[in-house]
PDB file of N, CA and C in Angstrom:
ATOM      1  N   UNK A   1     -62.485 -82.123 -26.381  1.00  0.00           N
ATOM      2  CA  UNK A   1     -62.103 -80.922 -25.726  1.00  0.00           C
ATOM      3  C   UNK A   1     -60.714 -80.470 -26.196  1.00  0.00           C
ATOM      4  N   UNK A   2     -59.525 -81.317 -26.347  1.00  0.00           N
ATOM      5  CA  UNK A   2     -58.207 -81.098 -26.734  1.00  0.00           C
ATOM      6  C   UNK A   2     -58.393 -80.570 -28.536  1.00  0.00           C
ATOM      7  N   UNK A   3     -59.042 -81.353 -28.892  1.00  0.00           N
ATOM      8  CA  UNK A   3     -59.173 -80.264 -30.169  1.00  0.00           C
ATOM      9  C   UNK A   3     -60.111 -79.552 -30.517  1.00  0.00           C
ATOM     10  N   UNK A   4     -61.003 -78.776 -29.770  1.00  0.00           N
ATOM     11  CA  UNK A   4     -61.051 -77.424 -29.974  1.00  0.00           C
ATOM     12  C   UNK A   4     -60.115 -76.667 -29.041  1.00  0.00           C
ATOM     13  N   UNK A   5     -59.290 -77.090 -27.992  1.00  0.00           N
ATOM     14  CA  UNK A   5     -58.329 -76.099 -28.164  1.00  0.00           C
ATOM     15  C   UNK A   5     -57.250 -75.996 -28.880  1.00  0.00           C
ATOM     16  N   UNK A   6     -56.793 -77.149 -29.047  1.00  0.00           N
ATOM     17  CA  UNK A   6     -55.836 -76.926 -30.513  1.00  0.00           C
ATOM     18  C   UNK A   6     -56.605 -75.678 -31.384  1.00  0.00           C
ATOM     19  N   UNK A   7     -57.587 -76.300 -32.065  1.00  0.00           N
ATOM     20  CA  UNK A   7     -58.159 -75.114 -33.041  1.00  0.00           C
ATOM     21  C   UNK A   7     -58.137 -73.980 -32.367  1.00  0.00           C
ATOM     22  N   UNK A   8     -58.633 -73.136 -31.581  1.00  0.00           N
ATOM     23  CA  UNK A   8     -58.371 -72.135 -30.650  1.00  0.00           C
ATOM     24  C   UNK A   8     -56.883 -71.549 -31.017  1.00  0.00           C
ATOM     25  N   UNK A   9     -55.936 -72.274 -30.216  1.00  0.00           N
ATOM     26  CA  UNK A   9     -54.603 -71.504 -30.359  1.00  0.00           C
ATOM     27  C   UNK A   9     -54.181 -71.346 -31.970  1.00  0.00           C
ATOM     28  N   UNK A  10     -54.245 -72.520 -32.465  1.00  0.00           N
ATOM     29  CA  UNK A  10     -53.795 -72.474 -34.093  1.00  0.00           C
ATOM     30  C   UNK A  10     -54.837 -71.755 -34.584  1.00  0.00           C
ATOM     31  N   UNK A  11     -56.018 -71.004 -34.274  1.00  0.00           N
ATOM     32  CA  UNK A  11     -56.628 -69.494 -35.166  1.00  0.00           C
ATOM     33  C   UNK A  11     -55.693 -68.100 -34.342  1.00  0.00           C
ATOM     34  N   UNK A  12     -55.770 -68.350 -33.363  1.00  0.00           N
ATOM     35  CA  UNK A  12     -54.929 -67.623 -32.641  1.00  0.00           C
ATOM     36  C   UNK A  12     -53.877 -66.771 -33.171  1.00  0.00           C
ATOM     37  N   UNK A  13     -52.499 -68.324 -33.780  1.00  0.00           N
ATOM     38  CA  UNK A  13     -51.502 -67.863 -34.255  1.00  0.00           C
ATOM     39  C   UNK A  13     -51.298 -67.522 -35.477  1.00  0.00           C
ATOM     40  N   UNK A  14     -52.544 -68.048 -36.102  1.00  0.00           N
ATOM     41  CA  UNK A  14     -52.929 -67.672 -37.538  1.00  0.00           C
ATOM     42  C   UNK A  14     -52.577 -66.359 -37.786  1.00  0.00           C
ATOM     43  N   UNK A  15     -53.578 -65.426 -36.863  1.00  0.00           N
ATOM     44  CA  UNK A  15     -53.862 -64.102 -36.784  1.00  0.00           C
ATOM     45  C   UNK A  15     -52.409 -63.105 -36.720  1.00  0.00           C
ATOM     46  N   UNK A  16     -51.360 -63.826 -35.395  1.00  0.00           N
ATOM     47  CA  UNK A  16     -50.233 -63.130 -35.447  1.00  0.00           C
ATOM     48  C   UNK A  16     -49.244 -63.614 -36.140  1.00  0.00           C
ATOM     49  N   UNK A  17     -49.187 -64.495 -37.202  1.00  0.00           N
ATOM     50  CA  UNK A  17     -48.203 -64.978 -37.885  1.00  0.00           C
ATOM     51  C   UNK A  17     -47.443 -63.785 -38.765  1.00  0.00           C
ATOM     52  N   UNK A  18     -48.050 -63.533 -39.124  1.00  0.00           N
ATOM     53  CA  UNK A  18     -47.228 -62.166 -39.735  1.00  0.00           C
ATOM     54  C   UNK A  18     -46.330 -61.034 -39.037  1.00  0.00           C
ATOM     55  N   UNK A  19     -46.953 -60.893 -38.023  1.00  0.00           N
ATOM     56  CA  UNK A  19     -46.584 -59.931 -37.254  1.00  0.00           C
ATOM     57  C   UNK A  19     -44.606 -59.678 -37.098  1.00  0.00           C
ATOM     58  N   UNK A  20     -44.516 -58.371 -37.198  1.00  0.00           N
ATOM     59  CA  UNK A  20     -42.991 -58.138 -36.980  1.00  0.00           C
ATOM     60  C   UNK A  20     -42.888 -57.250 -35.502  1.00  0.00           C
ATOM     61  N   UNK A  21     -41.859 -58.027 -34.595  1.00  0.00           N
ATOM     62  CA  UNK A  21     -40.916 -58.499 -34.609  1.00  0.00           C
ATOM     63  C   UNK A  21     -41.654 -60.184 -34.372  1.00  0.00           C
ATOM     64  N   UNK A  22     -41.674 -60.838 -34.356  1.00  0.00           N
ATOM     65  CA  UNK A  22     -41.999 -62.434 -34.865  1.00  0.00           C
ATOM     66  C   UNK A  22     -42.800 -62.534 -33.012  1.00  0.00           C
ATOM     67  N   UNK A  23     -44.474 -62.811 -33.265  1.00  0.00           N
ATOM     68  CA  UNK A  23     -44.594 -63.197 -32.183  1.00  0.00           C
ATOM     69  C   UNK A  23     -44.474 -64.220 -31.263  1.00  0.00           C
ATOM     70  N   UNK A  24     -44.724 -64.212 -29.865  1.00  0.00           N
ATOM     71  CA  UNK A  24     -43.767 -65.125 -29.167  1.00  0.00           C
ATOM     72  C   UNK A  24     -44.861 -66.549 -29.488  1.00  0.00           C
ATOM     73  N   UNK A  25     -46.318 -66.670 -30.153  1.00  0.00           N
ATOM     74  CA  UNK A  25     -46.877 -68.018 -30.091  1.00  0.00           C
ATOM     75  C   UNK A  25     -46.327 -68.457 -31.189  1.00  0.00           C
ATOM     76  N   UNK A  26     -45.951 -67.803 -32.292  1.00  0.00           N
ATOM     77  CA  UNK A  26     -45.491 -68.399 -33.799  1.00  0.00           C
ATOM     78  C   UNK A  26     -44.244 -68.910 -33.294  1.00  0.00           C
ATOM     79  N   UNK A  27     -43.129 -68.187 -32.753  1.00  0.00           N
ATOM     80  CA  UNK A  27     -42.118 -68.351 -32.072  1.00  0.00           C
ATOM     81  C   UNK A  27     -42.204 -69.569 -31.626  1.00  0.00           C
ATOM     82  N   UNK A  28     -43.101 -70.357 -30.640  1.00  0.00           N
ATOM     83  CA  UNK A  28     -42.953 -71.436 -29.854  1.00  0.00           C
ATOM     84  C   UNK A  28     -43.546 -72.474 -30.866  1.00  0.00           C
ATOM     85  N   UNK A  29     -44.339 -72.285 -31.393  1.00  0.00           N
ATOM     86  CA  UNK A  29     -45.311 -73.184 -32.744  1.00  0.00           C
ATOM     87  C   UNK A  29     -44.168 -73.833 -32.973  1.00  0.00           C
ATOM     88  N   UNK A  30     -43.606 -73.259 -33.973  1.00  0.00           N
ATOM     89  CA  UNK A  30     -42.697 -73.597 -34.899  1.00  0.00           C
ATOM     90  C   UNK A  30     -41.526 -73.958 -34.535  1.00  0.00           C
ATOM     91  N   UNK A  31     -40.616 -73.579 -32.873  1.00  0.00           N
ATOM     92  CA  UNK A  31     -39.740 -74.138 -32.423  1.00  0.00           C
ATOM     93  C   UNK A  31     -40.319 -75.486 -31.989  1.00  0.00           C
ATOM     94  N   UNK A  32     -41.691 -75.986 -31.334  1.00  0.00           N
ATOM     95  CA  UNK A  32     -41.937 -76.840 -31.155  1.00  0.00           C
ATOM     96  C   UNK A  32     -42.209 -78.132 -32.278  1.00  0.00           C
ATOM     97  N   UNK A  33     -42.221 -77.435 -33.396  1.00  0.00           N
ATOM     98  CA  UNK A  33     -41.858 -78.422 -34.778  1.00  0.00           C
ATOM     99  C   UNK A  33     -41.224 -78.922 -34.777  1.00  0.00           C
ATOM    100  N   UNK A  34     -39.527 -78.524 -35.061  1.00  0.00           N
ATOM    101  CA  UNK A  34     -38.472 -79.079 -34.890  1.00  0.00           C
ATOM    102  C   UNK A  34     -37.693 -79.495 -33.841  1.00  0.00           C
ATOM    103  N   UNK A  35     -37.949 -79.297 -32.817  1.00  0.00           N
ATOM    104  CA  UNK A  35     -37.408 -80.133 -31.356  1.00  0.00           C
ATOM    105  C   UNK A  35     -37.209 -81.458 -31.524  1.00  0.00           C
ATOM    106  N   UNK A  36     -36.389 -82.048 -31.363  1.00  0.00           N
ATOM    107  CA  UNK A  36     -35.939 -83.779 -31.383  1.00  0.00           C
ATOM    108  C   UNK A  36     -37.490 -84.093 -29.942  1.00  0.00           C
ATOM    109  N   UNK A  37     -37.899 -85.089 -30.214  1.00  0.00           N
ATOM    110  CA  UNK A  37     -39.209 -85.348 -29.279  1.00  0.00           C
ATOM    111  C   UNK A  37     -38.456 -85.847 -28.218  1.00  0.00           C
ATOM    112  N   UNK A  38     -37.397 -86.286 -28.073  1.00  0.00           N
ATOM    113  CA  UNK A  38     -36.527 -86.557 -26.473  1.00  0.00           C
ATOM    114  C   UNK A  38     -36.057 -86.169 -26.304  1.00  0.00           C
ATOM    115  N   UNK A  39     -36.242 -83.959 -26.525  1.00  0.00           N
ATOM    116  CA  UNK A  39     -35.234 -83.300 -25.749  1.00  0.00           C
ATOM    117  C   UNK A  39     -35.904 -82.859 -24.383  1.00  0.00           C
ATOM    118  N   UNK A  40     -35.176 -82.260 -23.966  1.00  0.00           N
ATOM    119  CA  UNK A  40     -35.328 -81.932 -22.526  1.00  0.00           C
ATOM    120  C   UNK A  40     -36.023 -80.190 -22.856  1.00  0.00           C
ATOM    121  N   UNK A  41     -36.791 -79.808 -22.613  1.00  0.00           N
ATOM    122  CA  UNK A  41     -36.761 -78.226 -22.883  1.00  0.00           C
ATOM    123  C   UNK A  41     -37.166 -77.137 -21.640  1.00  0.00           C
ATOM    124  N   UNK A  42     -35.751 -76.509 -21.374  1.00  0.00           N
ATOM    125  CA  UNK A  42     -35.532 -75.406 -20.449  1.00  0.00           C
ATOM    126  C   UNK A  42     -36.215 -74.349 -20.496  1.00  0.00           C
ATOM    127  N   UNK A  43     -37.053 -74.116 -19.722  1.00  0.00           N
ATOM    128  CA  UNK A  43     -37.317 -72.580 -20.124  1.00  0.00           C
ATOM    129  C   UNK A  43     -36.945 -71.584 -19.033  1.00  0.00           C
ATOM    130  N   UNK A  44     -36.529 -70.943 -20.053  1.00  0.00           N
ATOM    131  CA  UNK A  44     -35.455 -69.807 -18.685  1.00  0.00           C
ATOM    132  C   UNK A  44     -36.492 -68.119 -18.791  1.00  0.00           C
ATOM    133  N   UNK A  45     -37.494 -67.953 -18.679  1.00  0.00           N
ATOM    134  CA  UNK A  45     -38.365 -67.073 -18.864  1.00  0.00           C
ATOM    135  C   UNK A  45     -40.085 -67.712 -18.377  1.00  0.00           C
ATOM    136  N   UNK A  46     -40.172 -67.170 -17.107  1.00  0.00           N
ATOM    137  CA  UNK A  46     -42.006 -67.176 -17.080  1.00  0.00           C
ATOM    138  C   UNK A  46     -42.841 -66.836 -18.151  1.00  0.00           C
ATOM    139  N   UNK A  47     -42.620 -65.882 -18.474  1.00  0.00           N
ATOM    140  CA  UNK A  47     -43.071 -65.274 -19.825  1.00  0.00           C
ATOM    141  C   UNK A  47     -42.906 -66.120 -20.530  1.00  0.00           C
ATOM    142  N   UNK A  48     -42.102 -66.721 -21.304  1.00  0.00           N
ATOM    143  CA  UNK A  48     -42.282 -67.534 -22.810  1.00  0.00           C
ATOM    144  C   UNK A  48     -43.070 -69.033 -21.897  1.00  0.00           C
ATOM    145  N   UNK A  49     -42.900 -69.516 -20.850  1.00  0.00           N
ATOM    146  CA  UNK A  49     -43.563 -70.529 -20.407  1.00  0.00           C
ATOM    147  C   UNK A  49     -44.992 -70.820 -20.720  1.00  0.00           C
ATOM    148  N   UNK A  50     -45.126 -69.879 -20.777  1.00  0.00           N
ATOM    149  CA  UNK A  50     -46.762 -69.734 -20.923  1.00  0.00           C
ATOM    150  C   UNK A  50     -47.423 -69.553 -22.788  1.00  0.00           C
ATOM    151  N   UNK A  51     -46.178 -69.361 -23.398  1.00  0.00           N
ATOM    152  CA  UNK A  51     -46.890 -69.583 -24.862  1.00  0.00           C
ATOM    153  C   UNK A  51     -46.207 -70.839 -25.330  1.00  0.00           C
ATOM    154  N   UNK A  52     -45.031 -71.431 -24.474  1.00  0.00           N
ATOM    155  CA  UNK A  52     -44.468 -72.769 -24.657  1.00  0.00           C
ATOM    156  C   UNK A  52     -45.492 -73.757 -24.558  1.00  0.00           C
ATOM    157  N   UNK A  53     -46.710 -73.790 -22.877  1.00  0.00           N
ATOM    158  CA  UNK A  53     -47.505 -74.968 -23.023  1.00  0.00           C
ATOM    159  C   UNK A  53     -48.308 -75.247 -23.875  1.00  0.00           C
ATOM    160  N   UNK A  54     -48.463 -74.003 -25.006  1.00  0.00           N
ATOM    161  CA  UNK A  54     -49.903 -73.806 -25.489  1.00  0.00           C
ATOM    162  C   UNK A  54     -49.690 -75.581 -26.663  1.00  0.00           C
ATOM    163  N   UNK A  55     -47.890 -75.284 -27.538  1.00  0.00           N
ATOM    164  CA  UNK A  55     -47.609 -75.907 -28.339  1.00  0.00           C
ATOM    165  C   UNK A  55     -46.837 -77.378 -27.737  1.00  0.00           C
ATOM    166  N   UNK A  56     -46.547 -77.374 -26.760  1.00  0.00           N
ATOM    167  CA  UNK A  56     -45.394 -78.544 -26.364  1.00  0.00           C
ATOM    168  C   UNK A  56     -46.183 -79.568 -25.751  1.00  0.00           C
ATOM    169  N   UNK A  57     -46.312 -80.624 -26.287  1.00  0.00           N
ATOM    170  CA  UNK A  57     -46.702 -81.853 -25.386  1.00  0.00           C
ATOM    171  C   UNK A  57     -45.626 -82.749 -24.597  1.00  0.00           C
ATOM    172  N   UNK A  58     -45.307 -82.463 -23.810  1.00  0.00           N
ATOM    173  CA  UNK A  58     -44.710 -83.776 -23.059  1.00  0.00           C
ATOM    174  C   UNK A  58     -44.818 -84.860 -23.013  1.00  0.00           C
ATOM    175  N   UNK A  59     -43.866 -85.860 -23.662  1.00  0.00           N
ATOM    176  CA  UNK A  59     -43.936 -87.337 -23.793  1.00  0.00           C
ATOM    177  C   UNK A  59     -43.277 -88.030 -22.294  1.00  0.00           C
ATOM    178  N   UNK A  60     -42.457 -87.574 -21.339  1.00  0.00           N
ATOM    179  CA  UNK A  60     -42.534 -88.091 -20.502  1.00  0.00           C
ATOM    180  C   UNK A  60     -41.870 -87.342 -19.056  1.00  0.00           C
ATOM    181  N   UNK A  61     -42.068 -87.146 -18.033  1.00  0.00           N
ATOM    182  CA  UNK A  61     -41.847 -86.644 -16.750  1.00  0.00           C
ATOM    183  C   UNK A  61     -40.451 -85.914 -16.595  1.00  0.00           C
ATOM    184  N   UNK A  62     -40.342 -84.981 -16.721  1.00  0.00           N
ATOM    185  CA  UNK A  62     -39.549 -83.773 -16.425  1.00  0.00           C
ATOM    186  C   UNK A  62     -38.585 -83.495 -17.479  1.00  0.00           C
ATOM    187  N   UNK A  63     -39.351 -84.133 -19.050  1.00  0.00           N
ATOM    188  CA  UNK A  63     -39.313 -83.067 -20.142  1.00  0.00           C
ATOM    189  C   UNK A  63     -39.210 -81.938 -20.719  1.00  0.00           C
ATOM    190  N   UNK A  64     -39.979 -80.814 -19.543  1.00  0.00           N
ATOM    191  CA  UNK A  64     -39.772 -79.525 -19.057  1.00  0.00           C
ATOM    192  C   UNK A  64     -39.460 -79.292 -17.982  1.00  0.00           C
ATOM    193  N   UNK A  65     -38.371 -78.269 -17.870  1.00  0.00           N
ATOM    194  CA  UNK A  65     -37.974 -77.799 -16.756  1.00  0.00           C
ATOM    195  C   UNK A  65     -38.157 -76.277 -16.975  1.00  0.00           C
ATOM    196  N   UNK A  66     -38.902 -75.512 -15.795  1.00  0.00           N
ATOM    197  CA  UNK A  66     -39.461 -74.724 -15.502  1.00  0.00           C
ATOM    198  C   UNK A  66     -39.591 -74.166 -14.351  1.00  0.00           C
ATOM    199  N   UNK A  67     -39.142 -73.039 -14.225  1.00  0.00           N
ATOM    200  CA  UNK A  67     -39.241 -72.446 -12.819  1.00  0.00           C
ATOM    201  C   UNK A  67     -40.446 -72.306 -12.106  1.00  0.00           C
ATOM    202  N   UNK A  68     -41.403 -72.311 -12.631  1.00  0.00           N
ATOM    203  CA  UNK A  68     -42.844 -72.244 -12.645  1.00  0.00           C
ATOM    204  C   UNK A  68     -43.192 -70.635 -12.405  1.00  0.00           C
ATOM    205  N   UNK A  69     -44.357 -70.749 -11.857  1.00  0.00           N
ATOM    206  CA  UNK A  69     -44.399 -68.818 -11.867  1.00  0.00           C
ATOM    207  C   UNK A  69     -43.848 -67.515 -11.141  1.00  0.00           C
ATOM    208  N   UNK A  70     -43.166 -68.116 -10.914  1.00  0.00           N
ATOM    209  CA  UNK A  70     -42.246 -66.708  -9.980  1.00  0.00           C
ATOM    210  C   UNK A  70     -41.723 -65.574 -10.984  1.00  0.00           C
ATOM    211  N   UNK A  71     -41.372 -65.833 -12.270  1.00  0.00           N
ATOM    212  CA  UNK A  71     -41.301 -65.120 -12.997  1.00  0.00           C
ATOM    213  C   UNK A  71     -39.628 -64.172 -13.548  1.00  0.00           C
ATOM    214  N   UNK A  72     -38.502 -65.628 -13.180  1.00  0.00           N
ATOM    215  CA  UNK A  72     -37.458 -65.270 -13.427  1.00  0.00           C
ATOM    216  C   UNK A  72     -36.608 -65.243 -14.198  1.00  0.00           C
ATOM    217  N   UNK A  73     -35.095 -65.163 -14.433  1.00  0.00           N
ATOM    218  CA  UNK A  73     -34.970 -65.386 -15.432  1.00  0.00           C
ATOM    219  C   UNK A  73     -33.277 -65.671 -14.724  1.00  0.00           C
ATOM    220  N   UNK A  74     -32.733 -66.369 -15.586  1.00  0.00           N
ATOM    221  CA  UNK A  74     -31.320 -66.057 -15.527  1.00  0.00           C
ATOM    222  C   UNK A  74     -30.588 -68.180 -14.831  1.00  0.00           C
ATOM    223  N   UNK A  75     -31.875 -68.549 -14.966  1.00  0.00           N
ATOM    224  CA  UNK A  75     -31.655 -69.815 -13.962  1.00  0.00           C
ATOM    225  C   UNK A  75     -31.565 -71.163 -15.522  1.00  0.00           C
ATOM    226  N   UNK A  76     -31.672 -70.767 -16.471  1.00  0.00           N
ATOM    227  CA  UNK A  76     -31.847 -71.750 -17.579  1.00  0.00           C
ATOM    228  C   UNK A  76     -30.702 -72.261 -17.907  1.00  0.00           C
ATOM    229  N   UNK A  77     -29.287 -71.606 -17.659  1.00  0.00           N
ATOM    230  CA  UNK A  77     -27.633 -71.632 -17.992  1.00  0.00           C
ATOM    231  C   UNK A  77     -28.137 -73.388 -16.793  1.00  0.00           C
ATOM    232  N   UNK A  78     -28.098 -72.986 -15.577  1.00  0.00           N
ATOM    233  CA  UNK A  78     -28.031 -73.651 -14.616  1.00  0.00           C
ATOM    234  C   UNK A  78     -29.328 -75.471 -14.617  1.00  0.00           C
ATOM    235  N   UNK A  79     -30.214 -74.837 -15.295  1.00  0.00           N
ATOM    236  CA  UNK A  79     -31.090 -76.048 -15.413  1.00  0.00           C
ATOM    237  C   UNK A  79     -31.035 -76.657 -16.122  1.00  0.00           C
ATOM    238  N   UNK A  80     -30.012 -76.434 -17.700  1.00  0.00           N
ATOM    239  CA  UNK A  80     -29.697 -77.267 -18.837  1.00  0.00           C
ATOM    240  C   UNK A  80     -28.814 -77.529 -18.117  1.00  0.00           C
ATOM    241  N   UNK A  81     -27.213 -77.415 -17.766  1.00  0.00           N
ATOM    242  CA  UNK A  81     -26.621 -78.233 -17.144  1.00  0.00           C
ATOM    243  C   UNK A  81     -27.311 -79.651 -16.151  1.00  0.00           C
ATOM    244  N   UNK A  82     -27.936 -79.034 -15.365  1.00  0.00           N
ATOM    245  CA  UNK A  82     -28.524 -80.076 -14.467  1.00  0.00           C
ATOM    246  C   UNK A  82     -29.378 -81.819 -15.715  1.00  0.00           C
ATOM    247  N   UNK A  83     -29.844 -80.746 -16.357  1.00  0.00           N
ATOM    248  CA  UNK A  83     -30.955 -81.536 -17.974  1.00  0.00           C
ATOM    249  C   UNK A  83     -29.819 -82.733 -18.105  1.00  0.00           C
ATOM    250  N   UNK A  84     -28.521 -81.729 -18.892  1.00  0.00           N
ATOM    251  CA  UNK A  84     -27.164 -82.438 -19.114  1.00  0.00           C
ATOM    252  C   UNK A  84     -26.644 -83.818 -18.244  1.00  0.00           C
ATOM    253  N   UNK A  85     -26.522 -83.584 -16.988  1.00  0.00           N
ATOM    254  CA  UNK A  85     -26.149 -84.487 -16.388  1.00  0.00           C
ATOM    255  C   UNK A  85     -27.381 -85.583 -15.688  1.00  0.00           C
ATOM    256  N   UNK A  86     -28.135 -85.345 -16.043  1.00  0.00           N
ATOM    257  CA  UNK A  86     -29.443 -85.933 -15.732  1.00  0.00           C
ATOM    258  C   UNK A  86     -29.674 -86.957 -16.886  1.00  0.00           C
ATOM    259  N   UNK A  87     -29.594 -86.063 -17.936  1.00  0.00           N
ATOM    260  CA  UNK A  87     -29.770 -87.293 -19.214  1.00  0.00           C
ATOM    261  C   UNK A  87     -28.714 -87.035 -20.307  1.00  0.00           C
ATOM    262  N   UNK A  88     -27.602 -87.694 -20.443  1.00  0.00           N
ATOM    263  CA  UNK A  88     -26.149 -87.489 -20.814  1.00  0.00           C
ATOM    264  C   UNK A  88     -26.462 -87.871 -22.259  1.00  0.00           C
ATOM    265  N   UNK A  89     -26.150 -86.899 -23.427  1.00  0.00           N
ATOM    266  CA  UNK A  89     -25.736 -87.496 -24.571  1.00  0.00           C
ATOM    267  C   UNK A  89     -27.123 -87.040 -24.936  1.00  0.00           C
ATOM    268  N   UNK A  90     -28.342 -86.632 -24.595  1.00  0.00           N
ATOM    269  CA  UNK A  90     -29.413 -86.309 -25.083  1.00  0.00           C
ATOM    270  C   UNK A  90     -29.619 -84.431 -25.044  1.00  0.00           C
ATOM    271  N   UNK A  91     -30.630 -84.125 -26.117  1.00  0.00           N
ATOM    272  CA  UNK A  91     -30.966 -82.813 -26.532  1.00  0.00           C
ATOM    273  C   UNK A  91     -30.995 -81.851 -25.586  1.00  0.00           C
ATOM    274  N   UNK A  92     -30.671 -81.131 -25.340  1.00  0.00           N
ATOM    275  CA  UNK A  92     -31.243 -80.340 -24.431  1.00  0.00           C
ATOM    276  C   UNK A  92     -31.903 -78.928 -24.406  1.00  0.00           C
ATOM    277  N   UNK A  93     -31.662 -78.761 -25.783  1.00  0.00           N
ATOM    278  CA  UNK A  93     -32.162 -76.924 -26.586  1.00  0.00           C
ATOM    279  C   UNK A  93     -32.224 -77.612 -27.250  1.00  0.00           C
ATOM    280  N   UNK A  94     -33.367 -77.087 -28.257  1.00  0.00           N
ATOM    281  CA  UNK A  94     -33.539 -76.800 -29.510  1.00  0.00           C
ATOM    282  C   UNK A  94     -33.265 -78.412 -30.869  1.00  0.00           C
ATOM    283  N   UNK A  95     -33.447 -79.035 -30.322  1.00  0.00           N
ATOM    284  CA  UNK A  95     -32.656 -79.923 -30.917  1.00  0.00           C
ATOM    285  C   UNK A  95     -31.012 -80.330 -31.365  1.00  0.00           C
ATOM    286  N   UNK A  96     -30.478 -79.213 -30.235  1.00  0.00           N
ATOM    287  CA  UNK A  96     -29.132 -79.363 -30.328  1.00  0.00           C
ATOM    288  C   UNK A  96     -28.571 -80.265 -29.197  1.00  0.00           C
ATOM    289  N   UNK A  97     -27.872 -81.271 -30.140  1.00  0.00           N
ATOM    290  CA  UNK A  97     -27.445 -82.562 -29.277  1.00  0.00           C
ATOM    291  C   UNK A  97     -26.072 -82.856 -28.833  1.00  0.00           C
ATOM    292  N   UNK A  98     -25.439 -82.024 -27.760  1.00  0.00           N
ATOM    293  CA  UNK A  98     -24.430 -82.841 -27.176  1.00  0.00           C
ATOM    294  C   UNK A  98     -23.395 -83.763 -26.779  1.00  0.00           C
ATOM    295  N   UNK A  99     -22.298 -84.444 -27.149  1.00  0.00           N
ATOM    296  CA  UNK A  99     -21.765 -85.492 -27.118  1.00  0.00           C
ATOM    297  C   UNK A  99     -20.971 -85.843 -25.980  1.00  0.00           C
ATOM    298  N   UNK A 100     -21.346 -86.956 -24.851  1.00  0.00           N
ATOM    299  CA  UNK A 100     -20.399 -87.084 -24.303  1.00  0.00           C
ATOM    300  C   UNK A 100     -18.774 -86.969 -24.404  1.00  0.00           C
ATOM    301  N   UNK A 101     -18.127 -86.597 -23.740  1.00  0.00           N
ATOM    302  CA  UNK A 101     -16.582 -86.671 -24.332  1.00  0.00           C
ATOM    303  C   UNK A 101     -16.173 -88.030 -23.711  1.00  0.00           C
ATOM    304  N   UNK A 102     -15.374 -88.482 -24.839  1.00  0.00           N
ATOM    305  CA  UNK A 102     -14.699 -89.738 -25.114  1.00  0.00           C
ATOM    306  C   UNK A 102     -13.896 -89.844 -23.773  1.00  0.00           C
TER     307      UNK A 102
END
């Protein structure tokens, strides 16, 4: 069942890969490539949440943080901090990694 939906979304994004201004599933595809696999990933948009699950597997319990569907925005400044002090010295965007200060 998991891979025909893989296949599913990846014909999917096939289709809009080209597309300009860059669509939001290629967008998440391909950010989900390069993510360090023990970052934390915020999503500060209902909207992108939903083309985030298509590509992101979660390796372990509150990996994503997500407002869930209410559909807001503006709370992601506030939930990477929280990410931050929750798991110190680890990714929290994008594969951008943090250093405790000395």
């Amino acid at each position: 069942m998991r891979e025909a939906y893989e296949r599913t979304i990846a014909e999917t994004e096939k289709k809009t890969h080209e597309q300009t201004p860059i669509h939001p599933d290629r967008l998440c595809r391909e950010l989900c490539e390069v993510l360090d696999r023990d970052a934390t990933v915020v999503i500060d948009s209902f909207t992108l949440s939903g083309w985030m699950t298509q590509w992101f597997r979660s390796r372990f319990p509150g990996q994503v943080v997500d407002a869930g569907p209410l559909a807001p925005v503006g709370h992601g400044v506030g939930m990477a901090i929280g990410a931050q002090l929750a798991r110190p010295g680890k990714a929290d965007r994008a594969g951008h990694r943090r250093r405790r200060p000395r």
